[in-house]
PDB file of N, CA and C in Angstrom:
ATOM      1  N   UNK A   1     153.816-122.328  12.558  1.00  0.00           N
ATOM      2  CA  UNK A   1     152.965-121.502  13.397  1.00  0.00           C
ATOM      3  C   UNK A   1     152.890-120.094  12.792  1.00  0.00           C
ATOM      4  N   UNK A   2     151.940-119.722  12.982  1.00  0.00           N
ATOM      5  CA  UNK A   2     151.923-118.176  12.547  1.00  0.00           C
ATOM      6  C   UNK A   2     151.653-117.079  13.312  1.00  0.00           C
ATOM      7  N   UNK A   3     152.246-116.125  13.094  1.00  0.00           N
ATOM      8  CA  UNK A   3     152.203-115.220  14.296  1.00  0.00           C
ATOM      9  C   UNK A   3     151.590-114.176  14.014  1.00  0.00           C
ATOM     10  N   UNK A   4     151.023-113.164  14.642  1.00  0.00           N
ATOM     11  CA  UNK A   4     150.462-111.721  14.395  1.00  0.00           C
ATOM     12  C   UNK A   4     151.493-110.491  15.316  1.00  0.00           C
ATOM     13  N   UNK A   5     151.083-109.864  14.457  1.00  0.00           N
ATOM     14  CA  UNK A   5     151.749-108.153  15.125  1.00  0.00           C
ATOM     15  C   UNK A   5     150.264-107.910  15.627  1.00  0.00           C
ATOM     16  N   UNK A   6     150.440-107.107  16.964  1.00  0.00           N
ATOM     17  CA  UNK A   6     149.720-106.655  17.793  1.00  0.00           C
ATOM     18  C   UNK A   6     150.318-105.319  18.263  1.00  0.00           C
ATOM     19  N   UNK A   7     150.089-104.382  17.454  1.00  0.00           N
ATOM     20  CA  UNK A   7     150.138-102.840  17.008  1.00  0.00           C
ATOM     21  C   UNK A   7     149.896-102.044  18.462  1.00  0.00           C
ATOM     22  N   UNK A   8     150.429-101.253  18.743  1.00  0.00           N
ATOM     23  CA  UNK A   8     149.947-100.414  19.924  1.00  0.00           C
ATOM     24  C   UNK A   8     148.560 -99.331  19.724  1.00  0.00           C
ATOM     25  N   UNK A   9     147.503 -99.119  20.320  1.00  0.00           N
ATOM     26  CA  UNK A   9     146.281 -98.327  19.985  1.00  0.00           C
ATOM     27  C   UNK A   9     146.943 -97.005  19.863  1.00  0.00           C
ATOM     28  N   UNK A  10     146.699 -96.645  18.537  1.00  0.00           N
ATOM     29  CA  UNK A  10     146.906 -95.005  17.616  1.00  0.00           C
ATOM     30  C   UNK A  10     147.963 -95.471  16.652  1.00  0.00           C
ATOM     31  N   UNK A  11     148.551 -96.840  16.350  1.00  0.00           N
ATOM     32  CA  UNK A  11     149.804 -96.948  15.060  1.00  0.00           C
ATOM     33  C   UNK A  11     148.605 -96.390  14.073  1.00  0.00           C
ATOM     34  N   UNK A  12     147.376 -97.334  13.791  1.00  0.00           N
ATOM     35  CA  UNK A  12     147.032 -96.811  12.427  1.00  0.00           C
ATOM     36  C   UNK A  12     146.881 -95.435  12.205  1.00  0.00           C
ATOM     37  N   UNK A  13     145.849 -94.287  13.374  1.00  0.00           N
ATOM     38  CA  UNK A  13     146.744 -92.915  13.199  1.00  0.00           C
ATOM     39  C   UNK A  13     147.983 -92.307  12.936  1.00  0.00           C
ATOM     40  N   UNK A  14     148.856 -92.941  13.596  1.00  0.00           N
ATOM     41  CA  UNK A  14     150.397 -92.445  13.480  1.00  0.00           C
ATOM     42  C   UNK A  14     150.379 -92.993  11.865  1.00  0.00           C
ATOM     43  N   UNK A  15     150.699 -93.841  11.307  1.00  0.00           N
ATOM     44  CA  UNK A  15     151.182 -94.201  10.080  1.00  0.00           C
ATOM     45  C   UNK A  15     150.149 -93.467   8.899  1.00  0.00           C
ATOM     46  N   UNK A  16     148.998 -93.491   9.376  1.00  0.00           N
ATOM     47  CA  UNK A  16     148.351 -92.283   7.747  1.00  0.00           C
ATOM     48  C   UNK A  16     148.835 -90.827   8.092  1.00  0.00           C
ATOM     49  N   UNK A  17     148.692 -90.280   9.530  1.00  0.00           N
ATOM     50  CA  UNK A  17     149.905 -88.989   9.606  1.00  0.00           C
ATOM     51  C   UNK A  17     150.838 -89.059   9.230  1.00  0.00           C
ATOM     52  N   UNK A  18     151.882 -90.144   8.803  1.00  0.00           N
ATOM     53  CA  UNK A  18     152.757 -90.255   8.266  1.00  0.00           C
ATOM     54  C   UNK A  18     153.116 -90.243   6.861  1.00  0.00           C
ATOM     55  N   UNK A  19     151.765 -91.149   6.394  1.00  0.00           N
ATOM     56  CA  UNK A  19     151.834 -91.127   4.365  1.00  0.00           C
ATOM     57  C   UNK A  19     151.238 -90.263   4.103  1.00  0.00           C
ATOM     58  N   UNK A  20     150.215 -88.752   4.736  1.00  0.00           N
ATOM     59  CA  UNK A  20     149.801 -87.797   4.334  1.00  0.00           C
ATOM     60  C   UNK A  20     151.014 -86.855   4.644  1.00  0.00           C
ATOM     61  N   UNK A  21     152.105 -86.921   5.783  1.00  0.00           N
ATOM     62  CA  UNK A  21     153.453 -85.745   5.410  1.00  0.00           C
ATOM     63  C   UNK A  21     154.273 -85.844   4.680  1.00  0.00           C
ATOM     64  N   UNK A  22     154.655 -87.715   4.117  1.00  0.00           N
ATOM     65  CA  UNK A  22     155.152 -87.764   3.548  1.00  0.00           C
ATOM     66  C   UNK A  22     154.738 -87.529   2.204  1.00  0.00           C
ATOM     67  N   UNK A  23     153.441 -87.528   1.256  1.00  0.00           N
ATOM     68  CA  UNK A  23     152.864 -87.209   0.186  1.00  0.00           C
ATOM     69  C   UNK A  23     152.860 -85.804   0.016  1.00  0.00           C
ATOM     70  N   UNK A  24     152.822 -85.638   1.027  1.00  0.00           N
ATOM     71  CA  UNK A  24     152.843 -83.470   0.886  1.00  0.00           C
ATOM     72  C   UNK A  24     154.428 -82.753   1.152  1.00  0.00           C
ATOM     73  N   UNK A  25     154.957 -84.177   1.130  1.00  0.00           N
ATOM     74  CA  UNK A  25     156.573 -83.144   0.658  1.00  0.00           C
ATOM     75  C   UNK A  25     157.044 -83.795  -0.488  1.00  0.00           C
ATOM     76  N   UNK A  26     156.271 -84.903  -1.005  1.00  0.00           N
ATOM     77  CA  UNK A  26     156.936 -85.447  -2.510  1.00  0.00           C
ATOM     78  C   UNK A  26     155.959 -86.062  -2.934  1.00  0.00           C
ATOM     79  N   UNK A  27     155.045 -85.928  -4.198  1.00  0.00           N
ATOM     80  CA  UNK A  27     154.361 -87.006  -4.657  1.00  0.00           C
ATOM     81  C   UNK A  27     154.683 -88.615  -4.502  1.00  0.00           C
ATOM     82  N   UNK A  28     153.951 -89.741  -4.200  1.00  0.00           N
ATOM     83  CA  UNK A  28     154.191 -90.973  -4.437  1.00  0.00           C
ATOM     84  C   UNK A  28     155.364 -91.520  -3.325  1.00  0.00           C
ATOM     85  N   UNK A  29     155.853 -90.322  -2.508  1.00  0.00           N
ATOM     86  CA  UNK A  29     156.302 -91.070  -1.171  1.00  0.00           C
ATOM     87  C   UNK A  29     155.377 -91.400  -0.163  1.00  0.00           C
ATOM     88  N   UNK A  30     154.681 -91.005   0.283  1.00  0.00           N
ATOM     89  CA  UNK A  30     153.286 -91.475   1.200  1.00  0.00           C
ATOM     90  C   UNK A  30     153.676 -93.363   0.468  1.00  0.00           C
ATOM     91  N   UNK A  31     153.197 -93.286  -0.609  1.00  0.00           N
ATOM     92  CA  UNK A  31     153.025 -94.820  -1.074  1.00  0.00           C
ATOM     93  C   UNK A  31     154.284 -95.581  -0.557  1.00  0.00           C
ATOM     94  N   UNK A  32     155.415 -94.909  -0.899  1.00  0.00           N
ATOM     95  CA  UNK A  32     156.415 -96.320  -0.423  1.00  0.00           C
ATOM     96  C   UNK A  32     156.696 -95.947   0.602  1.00  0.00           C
ATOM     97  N   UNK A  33     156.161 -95.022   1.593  1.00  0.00           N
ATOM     98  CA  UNK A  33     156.293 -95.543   3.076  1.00  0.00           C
ATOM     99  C   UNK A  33     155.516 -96.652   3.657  1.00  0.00           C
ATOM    100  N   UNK A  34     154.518 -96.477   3.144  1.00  0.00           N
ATOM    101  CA  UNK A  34     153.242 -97.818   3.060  1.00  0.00           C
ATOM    102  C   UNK A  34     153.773 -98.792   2.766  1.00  0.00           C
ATOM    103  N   UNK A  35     154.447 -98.939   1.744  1.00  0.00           N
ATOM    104  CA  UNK A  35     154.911-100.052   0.943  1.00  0.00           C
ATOM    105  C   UNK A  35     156.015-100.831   1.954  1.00  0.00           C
ATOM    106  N   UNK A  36     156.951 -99.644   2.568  1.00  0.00           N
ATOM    107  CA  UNK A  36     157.984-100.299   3.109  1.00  0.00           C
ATOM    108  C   UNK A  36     157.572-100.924   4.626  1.00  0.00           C
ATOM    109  N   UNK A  37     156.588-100.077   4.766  1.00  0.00           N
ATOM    110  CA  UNK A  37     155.704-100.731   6.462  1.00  0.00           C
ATOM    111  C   UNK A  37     155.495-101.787   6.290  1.00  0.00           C
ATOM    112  N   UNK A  38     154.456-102.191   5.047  1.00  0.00           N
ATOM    113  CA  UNK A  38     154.104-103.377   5.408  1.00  0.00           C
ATOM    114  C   UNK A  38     154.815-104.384   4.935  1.00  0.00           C
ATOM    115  N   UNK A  39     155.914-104.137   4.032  1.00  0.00           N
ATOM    116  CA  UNK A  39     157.221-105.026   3.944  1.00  0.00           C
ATOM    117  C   UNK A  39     157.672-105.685   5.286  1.00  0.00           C
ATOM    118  N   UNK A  40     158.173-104.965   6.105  1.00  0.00           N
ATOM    119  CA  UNK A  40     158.666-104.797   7.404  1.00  0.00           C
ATOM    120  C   UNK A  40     158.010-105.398   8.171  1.00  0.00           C
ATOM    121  N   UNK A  41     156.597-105.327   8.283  1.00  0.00           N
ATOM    122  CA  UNK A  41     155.771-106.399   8.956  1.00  0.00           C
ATOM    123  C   UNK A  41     155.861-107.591   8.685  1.00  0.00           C
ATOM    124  N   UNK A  42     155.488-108.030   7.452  1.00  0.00           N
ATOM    125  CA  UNK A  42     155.536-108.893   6.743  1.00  0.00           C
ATOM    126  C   UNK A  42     157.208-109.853   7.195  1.00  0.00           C
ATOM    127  N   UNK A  43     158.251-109.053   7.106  1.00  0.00           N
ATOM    128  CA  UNK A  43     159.324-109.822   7.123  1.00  0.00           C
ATOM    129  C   UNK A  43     159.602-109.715   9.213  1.00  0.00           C
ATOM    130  N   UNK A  44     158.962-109.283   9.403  1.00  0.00           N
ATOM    131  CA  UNK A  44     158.700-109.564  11.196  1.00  0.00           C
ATOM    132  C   UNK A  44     157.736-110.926  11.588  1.00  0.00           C
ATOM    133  N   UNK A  45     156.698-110.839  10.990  1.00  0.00           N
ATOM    134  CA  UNK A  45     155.930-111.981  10.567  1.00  0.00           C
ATOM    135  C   UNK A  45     156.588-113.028  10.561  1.00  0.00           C
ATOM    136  N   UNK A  46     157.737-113.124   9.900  1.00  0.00           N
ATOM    137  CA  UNK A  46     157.961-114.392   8.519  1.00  0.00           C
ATOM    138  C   UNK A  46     159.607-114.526   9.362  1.00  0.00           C
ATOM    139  N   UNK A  47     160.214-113.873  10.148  1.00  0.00           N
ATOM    140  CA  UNK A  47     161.179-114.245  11.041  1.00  0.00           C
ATOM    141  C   UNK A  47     161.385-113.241  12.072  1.00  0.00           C
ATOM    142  N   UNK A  48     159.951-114.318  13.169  1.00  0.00           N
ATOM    143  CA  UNK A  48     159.568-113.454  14.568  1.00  0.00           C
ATOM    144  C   UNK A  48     160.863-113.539  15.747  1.00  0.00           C
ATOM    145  N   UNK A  49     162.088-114.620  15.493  1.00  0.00           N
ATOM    146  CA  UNK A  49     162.910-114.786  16.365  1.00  0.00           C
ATOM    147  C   UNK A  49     164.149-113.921  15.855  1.00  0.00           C
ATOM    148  N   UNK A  50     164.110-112.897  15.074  1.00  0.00           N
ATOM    149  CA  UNK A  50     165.503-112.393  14.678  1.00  0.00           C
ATOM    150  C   UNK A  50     165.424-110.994  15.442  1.00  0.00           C
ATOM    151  N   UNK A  51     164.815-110.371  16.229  1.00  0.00           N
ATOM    152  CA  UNK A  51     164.436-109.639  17.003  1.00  0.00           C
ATOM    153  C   UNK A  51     164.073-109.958  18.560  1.00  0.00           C
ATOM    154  N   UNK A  52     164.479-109.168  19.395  1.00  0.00           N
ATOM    155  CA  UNK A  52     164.275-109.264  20.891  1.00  0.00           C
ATOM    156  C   UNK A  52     162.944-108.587  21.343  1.00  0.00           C
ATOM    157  N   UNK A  53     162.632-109.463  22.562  1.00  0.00           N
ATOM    158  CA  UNK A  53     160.923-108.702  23.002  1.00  0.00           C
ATOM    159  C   UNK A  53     161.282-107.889  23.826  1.00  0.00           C
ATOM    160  N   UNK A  54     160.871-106.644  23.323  1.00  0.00           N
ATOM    161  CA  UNK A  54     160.577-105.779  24.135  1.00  0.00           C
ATOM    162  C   UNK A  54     159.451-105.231  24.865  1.00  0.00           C
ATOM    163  N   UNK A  55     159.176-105.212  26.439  1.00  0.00           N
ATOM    164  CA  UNK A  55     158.461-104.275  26.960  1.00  0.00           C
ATOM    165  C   UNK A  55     158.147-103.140  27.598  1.00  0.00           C
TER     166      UNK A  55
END
């Protein structure tokens, strides 16, 4: 079965505010915050039961 993340309305704001503060205090960190987000999804994705639901 495959599952989706269902993001709260404003993550995609919050997260480019995030790789534009992080790029403006170090070149090429913006990128691996990106990088590590969507790692993180990806491995939420890929083992949705190793985590508790929260509401």
């Amino acid at each position: 079965m495959m599952y989706k993340l269902h993001p709260l309305s404003g993550v995609d704001d919050d997260i480019s505010g995030a790789v534009e503060w992080y790029e403006s205090q170090q070149k090429g960190l913006g990128e691996r915050f990106i990088n590590d987000w969507e790692s993180t999804a990806l491995y939420i994705l890929s083992n949705p039961f190793a985590f508790s639901k929260k509401n």
